[in-house]
N, C-alpha and C. Protein backbone atom coordinates (compact mmCIF):
# COMPACT_ATOMS: atom_id res chain seq x y z
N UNK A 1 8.80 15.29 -4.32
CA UNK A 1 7.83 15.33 -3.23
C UNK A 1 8.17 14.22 -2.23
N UNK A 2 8.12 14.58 -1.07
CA UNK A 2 8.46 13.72 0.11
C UNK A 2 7.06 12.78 0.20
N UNK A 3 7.16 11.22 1.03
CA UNK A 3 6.28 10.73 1.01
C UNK A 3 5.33 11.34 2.30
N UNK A 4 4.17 11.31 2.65
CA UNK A 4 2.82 12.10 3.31
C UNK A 4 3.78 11.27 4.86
N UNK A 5 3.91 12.37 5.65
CA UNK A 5 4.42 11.44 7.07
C UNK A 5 2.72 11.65 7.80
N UNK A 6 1.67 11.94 8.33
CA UNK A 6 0.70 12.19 8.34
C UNK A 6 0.13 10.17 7.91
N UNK A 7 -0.09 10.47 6.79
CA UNK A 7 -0.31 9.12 6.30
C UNK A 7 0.44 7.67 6.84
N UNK A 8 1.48 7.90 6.92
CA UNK A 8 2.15 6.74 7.09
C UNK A 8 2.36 6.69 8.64
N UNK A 9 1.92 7.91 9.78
CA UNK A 9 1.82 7.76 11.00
C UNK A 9 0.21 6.79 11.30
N UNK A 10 -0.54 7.14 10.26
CA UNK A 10 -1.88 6.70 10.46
C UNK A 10 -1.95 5.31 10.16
N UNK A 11 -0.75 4.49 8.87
CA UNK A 11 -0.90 3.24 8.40
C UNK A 11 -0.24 2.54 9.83
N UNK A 12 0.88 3.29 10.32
CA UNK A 12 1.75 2.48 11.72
C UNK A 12 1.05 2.34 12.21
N UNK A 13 -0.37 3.29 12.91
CA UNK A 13 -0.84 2.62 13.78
C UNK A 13 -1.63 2.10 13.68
N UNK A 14 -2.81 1.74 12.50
CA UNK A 14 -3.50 0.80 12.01
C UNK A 14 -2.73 -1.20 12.27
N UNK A 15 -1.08 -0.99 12.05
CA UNK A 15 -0.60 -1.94 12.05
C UNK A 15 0.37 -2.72 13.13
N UNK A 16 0.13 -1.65 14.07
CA UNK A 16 1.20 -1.20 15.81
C UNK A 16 0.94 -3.20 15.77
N UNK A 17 -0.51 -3.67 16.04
CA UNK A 17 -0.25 -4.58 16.89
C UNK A 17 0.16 -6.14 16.29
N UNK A 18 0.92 -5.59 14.77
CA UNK A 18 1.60 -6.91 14.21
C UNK A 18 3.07 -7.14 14.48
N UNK A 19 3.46 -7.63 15.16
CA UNK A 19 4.72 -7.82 15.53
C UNK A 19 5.79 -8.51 14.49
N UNK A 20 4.87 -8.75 13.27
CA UNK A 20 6.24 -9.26 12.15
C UNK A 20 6.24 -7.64 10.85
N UNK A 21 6.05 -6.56 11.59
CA UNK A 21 6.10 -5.27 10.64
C UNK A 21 6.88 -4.42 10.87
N UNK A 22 7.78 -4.51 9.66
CA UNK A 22 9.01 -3.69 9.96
C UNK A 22 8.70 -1.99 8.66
N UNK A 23 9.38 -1.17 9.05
CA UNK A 23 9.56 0.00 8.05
C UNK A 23 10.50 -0.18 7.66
N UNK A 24 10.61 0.61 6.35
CA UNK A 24 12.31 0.56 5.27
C UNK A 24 11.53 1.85 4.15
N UNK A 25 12.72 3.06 4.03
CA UNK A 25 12.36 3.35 3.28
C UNK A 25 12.44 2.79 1.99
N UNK A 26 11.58 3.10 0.72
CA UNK A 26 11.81 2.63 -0.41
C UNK A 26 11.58 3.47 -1.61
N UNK A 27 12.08 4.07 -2.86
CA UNK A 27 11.19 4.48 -4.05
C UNK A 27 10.74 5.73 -3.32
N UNK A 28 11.30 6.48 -2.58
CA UNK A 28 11.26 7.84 -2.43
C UNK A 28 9.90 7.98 -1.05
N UNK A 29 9.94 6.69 -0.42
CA UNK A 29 8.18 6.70 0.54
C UNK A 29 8.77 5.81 1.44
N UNK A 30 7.91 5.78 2.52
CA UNK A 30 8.22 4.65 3.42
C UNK A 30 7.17 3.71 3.57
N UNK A 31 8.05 2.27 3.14
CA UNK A 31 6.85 0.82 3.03
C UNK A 31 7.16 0.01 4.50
N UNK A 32 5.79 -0.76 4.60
CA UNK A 32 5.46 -1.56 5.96
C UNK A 32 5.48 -2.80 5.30
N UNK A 33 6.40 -3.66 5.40
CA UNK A 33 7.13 -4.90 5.41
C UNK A 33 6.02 -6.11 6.64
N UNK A 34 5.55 -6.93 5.70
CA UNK A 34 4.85 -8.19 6.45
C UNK A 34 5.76 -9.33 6.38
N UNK A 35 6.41 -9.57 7.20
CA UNK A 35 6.89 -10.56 7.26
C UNK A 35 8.04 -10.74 5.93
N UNK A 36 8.69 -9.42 5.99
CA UNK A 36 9.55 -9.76 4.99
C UNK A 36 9.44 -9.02 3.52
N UNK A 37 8.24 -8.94 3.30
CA UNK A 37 7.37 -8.34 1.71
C UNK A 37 6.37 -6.83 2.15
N UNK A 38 6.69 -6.50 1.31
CA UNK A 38 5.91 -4.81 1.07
C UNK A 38 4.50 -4.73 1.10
N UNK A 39 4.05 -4.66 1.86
CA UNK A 39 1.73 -4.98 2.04
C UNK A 39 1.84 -3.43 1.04
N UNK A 40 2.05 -2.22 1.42
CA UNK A 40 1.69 -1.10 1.49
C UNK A 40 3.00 0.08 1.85
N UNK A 41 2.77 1.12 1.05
CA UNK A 41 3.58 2.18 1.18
C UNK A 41 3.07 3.54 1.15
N UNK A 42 3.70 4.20 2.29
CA UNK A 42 3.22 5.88 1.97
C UNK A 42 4.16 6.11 0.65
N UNK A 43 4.03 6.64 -0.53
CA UNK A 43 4.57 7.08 -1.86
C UNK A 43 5.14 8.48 -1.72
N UNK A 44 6.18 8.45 -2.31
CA UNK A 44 7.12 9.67 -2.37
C UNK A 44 6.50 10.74 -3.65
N UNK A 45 5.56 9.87 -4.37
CA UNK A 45 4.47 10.95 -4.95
C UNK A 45 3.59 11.16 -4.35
N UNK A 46 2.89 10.99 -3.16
CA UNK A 46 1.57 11.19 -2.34
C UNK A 46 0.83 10.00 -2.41
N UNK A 47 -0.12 9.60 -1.51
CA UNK A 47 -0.88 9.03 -1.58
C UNK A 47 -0.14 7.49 -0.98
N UNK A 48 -0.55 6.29 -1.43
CA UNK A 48 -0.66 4.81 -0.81
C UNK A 48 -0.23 3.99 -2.11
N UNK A 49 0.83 3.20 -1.90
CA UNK A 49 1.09 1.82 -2.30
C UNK A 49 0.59 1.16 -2.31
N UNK A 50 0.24 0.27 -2.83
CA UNK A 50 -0.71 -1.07 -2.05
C UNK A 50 -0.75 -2.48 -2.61
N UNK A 51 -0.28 -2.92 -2.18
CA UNK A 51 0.26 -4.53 -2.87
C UNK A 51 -1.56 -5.38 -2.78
N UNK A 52 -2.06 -5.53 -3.90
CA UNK A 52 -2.89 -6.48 -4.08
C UNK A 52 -3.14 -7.60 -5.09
N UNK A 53 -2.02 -8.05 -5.66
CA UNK A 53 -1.60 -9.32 -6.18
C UNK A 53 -2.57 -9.23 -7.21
N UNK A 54 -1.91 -9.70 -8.35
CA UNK A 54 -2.28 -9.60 -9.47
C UNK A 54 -3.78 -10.24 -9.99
N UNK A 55 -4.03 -11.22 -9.51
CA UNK A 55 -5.78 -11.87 -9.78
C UNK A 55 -6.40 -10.70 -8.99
N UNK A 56 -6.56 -10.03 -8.15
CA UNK A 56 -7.46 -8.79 -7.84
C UNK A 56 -7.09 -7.08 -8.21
N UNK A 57 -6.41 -7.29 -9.05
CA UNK A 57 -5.57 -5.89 -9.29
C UNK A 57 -7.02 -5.04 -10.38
N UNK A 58 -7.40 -5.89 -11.44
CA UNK A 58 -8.13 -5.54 -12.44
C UNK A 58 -9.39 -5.14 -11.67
N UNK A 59 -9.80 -6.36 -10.76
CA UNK A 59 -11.44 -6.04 -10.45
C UNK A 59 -11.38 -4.65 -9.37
N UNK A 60 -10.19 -4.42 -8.94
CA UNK A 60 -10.40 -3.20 -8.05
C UNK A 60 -9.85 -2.14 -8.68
N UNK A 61 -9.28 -1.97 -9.66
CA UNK A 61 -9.23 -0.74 -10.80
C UNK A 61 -10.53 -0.51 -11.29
N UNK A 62 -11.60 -1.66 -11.98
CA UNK A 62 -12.87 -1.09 -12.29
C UNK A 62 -13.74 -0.39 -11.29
N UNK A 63 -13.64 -1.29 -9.60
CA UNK A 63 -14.44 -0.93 -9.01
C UNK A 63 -14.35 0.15 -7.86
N UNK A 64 -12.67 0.49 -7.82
CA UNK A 64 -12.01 2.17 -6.93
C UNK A 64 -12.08 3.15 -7.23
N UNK A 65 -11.33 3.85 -6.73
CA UNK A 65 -10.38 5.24 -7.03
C UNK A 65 -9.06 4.87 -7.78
N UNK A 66 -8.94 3.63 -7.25
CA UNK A 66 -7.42 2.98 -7.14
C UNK A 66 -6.85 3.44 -8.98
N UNK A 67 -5.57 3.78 -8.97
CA UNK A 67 -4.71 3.48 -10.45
C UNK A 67 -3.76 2.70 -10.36
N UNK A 68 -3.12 2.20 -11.43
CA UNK A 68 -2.18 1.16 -11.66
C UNK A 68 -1.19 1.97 -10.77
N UNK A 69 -0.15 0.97 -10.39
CA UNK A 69 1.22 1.72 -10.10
C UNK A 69 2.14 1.83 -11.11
N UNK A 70 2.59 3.09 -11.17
CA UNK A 70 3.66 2.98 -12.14
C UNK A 70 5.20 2.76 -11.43
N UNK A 71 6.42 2.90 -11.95
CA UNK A 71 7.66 2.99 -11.92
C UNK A 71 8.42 3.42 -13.01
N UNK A 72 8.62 4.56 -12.99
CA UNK A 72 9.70 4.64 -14.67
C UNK A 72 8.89 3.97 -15.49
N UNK A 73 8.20 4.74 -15.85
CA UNK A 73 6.94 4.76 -16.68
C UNK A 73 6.59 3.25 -17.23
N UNK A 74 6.78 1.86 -16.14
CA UNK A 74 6.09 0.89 -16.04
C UNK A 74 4.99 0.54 -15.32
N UNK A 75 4.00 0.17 -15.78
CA UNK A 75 2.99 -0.20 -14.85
C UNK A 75 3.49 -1.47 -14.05
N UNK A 76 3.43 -1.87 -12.78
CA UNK A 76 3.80 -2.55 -11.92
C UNK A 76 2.80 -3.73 -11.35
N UNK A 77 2.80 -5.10 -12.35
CA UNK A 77 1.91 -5.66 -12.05
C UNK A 77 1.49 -6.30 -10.31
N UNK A 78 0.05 -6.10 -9.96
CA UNK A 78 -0.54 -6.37 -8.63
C UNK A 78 -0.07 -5.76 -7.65
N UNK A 79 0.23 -4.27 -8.30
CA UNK A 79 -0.01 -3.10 -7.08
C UNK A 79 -0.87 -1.68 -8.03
N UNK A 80 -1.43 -1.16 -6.76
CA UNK A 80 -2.15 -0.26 -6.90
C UNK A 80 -1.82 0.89 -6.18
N UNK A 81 -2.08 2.39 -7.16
CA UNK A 81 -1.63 3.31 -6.17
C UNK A 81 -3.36 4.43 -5.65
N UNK A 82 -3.11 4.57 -4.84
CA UNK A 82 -4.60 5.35 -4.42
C UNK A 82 -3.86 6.89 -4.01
N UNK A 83 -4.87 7.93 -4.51
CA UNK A 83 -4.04 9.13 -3.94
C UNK A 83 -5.12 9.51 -2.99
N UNK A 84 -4.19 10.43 -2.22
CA UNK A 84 -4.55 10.88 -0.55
C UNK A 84 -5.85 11.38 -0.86
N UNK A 85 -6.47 11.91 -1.43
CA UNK A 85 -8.02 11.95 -1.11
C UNK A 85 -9.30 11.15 -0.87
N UNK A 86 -8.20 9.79 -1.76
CA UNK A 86 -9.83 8.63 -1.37
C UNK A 86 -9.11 8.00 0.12
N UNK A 87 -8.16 8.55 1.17
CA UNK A 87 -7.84 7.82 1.99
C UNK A 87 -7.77 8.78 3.49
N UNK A 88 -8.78 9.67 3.36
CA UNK A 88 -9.42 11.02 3.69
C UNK A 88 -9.76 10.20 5.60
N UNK A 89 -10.29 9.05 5.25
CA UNK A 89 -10.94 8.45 6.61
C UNK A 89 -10.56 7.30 6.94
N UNK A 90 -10.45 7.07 8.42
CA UNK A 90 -9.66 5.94 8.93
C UNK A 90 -10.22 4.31 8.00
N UNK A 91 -11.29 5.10 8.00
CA UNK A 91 -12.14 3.42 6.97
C UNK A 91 -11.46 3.03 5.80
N UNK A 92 -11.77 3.81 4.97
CA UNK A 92 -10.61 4.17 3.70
C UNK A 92 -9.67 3.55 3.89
N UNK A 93 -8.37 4.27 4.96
CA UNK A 93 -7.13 3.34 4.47
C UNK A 93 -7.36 2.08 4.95
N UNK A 94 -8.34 2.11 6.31
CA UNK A 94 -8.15 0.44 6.86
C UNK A 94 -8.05 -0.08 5.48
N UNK A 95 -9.26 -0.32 4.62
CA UNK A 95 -9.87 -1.14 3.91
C UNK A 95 -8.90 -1.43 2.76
N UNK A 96 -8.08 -0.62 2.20
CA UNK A 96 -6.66 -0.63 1.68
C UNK A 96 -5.41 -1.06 2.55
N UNK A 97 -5.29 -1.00 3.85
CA UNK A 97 -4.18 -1.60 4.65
C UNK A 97 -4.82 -2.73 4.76
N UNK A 98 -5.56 -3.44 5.15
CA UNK A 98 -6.37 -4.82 5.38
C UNK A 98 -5.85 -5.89 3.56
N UNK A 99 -6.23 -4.57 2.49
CA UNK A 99 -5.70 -5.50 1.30
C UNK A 99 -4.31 -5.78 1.01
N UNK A 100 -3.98 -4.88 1.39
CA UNK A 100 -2.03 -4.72 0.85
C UNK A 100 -1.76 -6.30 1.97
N UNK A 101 -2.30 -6.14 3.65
CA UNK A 101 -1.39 -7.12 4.19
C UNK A 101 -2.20 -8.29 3.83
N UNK A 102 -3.28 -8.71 3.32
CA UNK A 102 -3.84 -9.78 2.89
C UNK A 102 -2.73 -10.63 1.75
N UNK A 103 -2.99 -9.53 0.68
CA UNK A 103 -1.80 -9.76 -0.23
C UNK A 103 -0.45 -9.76 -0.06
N UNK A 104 -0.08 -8.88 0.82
CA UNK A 104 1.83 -9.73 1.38
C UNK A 104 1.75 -10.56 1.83
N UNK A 105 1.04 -11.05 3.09
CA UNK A 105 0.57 -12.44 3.52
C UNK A 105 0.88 -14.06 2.08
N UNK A 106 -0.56 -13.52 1.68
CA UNK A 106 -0.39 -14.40 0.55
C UNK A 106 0.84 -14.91 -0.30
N UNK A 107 1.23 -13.45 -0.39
CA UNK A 107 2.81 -13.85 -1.05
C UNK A 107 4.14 -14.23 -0.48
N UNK A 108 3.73 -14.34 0.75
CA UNK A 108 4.76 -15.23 1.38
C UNK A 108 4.52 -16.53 1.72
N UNK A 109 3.49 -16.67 1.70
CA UNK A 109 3.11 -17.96 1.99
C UNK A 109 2.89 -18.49 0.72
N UNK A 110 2.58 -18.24 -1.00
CA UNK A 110 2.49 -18.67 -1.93
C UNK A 110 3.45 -19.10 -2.69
């Protein structure tokens, strides 16, 4: 499955007015690069990437939609994957693009 272009036209422009955000494809999807590090990805299985660093990974698995990310059947600590239905409305992904670049942020600066 190709990653959602739909989706990842909607994360670009949520993110048009950061000037340190680059694209690269990756893992079969295309990820938005903060300054170097992966915030967030449209997924080549559907749905959203989403880098939220490991001290908030747990409390937003109890309290989302969100599932672990896998890779070759590893779970991928302090990312989360959300599929395209909980990201239905511009609010939605904001509120998931707002976490992924919080958390790339962080991890470049940490």
């Amino acid at each position: 499955m190709a990653y959602d272009v739909a989706l990842a036209a909607r994360v670009r422009a949520m993110l048009a007015d950061n000037p340190t955000v680059r694209e690269q494809t990756m893992f079969g999807g295309l990820a938005f690069l903060l300054a170097g590090r992966m915030a967030v990805a449209a997924s080549g299985q559907g749905g959203l990437l989403v880098r939220v660093g490991a001290e908030h990974a747990e409390r937003l698995l109890a309290t989302t939609a969100a599932q672990p990310m896998e890779m070759k059947g590893r779970t991928m600590r302090g990312w989360l994957h959300i599929d395209g239905e909980h990201l239905q409305s511009n609010r939605q992904l904001a509120e998931w693009v707002a976490i992924g670049t919080a958390a790339s942020l962080a991890a470049s600066t940490g």
